[in-house]
Protein backbone atom coordinates (compact mmCIF):
# COMPACT_ATOMS: atom_id res chain seq x y z
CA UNK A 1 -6.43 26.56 -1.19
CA UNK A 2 -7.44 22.92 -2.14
CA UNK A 3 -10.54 21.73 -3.67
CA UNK A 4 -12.67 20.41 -1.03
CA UNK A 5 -12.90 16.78 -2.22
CA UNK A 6 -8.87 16.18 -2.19
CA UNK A 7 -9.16 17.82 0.78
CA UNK A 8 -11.92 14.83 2.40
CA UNK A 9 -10.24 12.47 0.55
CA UNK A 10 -6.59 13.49 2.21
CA UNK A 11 -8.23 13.27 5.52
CA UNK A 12 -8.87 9.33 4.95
CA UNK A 13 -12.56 9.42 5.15
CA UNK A 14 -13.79 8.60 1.75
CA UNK A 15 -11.86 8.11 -2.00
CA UNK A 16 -12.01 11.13 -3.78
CA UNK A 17 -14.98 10.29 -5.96
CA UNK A 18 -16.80 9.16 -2.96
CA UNK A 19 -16.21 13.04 -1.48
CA UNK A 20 -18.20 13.91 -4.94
CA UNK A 21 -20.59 12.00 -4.00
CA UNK A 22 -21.20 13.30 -0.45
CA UNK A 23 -20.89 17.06 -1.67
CA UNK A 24 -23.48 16.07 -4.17
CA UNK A 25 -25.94 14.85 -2.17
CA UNK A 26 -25.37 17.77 0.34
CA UNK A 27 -23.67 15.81 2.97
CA UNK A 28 -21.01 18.15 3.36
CA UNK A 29 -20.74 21.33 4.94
CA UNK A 30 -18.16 24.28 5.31
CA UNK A 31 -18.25 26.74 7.94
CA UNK A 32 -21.66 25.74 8.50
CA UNK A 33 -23.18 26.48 4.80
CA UNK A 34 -24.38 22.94 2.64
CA UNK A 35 -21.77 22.66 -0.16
CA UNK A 36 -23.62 20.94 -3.34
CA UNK A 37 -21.63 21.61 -5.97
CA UNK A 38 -18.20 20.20 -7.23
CA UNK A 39 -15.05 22.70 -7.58
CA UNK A 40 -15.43 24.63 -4.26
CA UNK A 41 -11.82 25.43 -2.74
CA UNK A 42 -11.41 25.23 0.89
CA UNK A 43 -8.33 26.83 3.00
CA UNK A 44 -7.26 25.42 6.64
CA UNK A 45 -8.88 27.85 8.13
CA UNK A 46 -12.37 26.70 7.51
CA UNK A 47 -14.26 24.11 9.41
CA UNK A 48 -15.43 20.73 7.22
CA UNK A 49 -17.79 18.58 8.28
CA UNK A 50 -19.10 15.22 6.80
CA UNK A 51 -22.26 14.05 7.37
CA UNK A 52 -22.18 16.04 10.99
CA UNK A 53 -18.98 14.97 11.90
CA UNK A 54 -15.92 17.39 11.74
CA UNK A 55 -12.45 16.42 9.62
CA UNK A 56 -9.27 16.49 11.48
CA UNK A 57 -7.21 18.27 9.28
CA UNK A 58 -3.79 17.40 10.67
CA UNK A 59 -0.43 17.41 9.18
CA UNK A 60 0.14 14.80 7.11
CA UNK A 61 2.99 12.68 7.59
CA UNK A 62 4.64 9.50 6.32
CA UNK A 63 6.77 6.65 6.98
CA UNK A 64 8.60 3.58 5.39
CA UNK A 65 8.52 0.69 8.13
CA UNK A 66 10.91 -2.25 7.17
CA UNK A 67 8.12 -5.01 8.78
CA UNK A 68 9.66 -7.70 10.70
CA UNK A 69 8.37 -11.54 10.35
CA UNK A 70 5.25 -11.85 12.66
CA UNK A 71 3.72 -8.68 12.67
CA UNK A 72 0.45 -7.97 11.65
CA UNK A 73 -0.62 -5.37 9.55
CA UNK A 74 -3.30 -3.64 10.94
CA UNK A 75 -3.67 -0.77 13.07
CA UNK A 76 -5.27 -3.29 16.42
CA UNK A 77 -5.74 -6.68 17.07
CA UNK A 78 -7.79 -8.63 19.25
CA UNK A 79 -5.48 -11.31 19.86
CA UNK A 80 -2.62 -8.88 21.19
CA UNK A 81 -0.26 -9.71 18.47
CA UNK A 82 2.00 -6.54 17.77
CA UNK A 83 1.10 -4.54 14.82
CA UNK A 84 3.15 -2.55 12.55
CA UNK A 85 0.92 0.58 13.99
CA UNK A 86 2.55 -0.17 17.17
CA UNK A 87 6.00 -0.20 16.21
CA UNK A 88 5.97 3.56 14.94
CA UNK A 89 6.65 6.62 17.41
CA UNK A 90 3.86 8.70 16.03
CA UNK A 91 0.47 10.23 17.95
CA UNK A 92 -1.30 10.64 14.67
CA UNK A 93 -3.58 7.87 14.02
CA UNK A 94 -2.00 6.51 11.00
CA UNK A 95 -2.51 3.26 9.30
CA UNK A 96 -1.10 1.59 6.67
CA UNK A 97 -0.64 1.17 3.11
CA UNK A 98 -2.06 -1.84 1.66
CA UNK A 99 -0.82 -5.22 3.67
CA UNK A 100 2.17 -7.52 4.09
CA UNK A 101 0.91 -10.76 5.33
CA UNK A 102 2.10 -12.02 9.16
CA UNK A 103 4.97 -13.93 7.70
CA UNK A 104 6.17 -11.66 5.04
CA UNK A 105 8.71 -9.04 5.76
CA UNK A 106 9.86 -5.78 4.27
CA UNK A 107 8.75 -2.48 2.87
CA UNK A 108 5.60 -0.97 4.27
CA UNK A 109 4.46 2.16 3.85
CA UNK A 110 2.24 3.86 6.77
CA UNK A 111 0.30 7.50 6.76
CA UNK A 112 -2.74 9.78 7.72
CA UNK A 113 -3.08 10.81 4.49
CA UNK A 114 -5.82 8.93 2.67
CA UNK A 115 -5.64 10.30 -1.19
CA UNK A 116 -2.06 9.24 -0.89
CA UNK A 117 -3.00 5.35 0.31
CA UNK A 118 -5.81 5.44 -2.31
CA UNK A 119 -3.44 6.29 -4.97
CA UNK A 120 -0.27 3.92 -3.63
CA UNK A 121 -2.37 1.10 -3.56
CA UNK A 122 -4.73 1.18 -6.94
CA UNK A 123 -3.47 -0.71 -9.53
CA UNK A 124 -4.04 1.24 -12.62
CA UNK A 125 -1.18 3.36 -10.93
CA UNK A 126 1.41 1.30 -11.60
CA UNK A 127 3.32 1.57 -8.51
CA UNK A 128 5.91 -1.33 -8.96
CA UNK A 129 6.10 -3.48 -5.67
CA UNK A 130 9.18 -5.62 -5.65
CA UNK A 131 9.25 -8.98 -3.68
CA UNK A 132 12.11 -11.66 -3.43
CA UNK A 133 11.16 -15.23 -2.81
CA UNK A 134 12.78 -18.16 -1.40
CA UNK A 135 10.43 -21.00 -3.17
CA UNK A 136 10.75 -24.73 -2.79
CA UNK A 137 11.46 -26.12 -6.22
CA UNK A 138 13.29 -24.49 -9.05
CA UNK A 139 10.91 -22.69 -11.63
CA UNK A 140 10.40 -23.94 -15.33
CA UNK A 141 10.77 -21.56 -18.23
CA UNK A 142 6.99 -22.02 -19.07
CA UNK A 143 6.33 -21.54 -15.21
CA UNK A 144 8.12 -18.48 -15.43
CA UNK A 145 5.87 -17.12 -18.86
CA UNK A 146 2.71 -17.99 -16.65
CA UNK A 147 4.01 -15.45 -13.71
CA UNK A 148 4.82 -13.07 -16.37
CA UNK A 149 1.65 -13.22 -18.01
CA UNK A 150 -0.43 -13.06 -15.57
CA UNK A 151 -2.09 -15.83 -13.20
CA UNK A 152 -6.15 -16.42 -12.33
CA UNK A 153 -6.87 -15.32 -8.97
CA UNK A 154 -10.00 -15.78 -7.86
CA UNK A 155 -11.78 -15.70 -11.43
CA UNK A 156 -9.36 -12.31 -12.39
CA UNK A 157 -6.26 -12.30 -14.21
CA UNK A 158 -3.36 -10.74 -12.56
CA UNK A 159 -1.68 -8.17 -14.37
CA UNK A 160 1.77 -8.84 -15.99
CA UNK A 161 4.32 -9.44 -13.98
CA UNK A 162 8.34 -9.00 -14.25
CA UNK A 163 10.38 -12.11 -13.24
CA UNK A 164 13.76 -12.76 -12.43
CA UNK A 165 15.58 -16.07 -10.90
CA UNK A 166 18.42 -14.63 -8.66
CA UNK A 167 19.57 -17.70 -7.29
CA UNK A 168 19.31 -21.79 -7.91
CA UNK A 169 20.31 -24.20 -5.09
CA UNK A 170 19.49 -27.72 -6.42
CA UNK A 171 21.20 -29.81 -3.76
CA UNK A 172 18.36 -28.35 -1.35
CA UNK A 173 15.92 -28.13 -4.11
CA UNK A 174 14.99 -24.12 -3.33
CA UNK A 175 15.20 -20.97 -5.84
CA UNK A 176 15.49 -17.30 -5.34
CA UNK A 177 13.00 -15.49 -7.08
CA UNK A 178 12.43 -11.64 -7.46
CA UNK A 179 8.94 -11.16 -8.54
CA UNK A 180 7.72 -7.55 -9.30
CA UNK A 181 3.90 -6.54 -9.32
CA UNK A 182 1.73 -3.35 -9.76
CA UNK A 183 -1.25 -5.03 -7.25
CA UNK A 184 -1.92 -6.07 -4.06
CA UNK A 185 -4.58 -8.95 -4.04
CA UNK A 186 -4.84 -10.72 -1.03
CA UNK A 187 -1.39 -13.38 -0.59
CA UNK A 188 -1.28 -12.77 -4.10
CA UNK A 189 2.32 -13.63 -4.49
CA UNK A 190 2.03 -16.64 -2.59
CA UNK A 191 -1.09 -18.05 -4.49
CA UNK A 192 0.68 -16.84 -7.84
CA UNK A 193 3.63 -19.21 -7.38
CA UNK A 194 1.51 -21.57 -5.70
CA UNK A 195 -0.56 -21.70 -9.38
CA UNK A 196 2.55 -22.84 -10.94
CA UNK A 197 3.20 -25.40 -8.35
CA UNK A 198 5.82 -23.81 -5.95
CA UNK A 199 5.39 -23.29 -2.20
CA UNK A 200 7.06 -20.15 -0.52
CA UNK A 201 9.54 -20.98 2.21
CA UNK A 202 10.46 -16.96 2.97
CA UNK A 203 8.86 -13.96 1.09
CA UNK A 204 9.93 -10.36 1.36
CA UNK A 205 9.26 -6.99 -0.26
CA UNK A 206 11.97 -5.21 -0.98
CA UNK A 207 10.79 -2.12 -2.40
CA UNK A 208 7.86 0.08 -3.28
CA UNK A 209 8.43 2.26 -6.59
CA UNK A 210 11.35 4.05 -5.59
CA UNK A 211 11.65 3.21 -1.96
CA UNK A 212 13.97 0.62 -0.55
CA UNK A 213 15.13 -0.81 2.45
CA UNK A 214 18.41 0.69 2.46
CA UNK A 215 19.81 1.25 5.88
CA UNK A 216 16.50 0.11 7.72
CA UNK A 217 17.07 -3.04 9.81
CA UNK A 218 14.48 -4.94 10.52
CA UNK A 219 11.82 -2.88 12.94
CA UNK A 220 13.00 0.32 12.02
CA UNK A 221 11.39 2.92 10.19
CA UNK A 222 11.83 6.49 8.72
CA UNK A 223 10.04 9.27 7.93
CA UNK A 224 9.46 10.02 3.76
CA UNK A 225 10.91 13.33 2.81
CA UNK A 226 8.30 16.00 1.48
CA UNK A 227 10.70 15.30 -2.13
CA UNK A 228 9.66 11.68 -1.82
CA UNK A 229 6.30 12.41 -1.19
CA UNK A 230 6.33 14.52 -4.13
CA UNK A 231 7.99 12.24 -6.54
CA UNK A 232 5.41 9.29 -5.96
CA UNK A 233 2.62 11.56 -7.02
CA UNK A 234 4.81 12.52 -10.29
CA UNK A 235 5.48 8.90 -10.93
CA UNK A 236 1.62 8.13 -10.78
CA UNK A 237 0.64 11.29 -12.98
């Protein structure tokens, strides 16, 4: 038995708190009585539906997808580019986890399971996200307080950041730069060096919390383990 909220939430069709919402203003019904008050526990065996419209309640699964260059993230695309969606084996509609822009490789998470997305991708979670950059330039130590500090994106300050130079190659002018954030703003890495005056040649992520690339080429994906699953929800409580 699961409270019926998680359980409209998990089924991707609003964030928990806007399931409250719904229930509250009698949107929601199960096994054809209104539902109007918070706390009710639902089983699989009864029938949901949201504003007339019945959940799917299907298994949940999940996936790490190591996202080749020039691949969009998004489940379609008018244009007919390939989309990470597309490179998964899986008849569930799933979608995924935050973005990874068309250029930028690496660690992408993909699901069917809403709360979990919600919760993966809100900052106040903490969820570290680890990128490596290949930047043009080589960074300056009060360059490298600015990342850590935090840089103003579009009138908000990003959170504080961890920063590490892996690599200096001065002949070609170019650094190596692992850069680890807890958000996802949109090409925020890229505008965040760009605010200290560095362009990035080649970006990848190369993990999310606990999950890395290891043994994934480039295309290939796996399922997460229910113990991952589990763990990610343990490291955000």
């Amino acid at each position: 038995m699961e409270r019926l909220q998680k359980v409209i939430a998990s089924c991707g069709v609003a964030s928990r708190r806007k399931a409250e919402e719904l229930i509250l203003a009698k949107k929601v019904t199960v096994n054809g009585r209104v539902v109007s008050e918070l706390g009710v526990k639902v089983s699989d065996k009864d029938i949901i539906e949201v504003n007339g419209e019945r959940l799917n309640r299907e298994e949940k699964v999940y996936y790490l997808l190591n996202k080749p260059r020039g691949v969009i993230t998004s489940t379609t695309d008018d244009k007919g580019r390939t989309t990470v969606v597309s490179l998964i084996n899986e008849d569930k509609r799933i979608y995924p986890v935050g973005r990874l822009d068309y250029d930028t490789t690496g660690a992408l998470i993909l699901t069917n399971d809403g709360e979990f997305a919600n919760m993966m991708m809100h900052p106040s979670n903490n969820i570290d996200k680890v990128y490596v950059a290949k930047i043009k330039g080589i960074l300056l130590p009060s360059e490298i307080m600015q990342l850590k500090k935090g840089i103003v994106l579009d009138g908000v300050k990003t959170s504080n950041a961890k920063v590490k130079v892996k690599k200096i190659d001065k002949e070609n002018n170019t650094s190596i730069v692992e850069l680890i954030i807890h958000e996802g703003k949109n090409h925020q890495v890229k505008r965040m060096f760009e605010a200290v005056g560095k362009d990035v040649i080649k970006l990848k992520r190369e993990r999310i919390a606990f999950l890395d690339l290891r043994g994934l080429n480039s295309g290939e994906y796996r399922k997460l383990s229910h113990k991952e699953v589990s763990q990610l929800y343990v490291l955000v409580k």
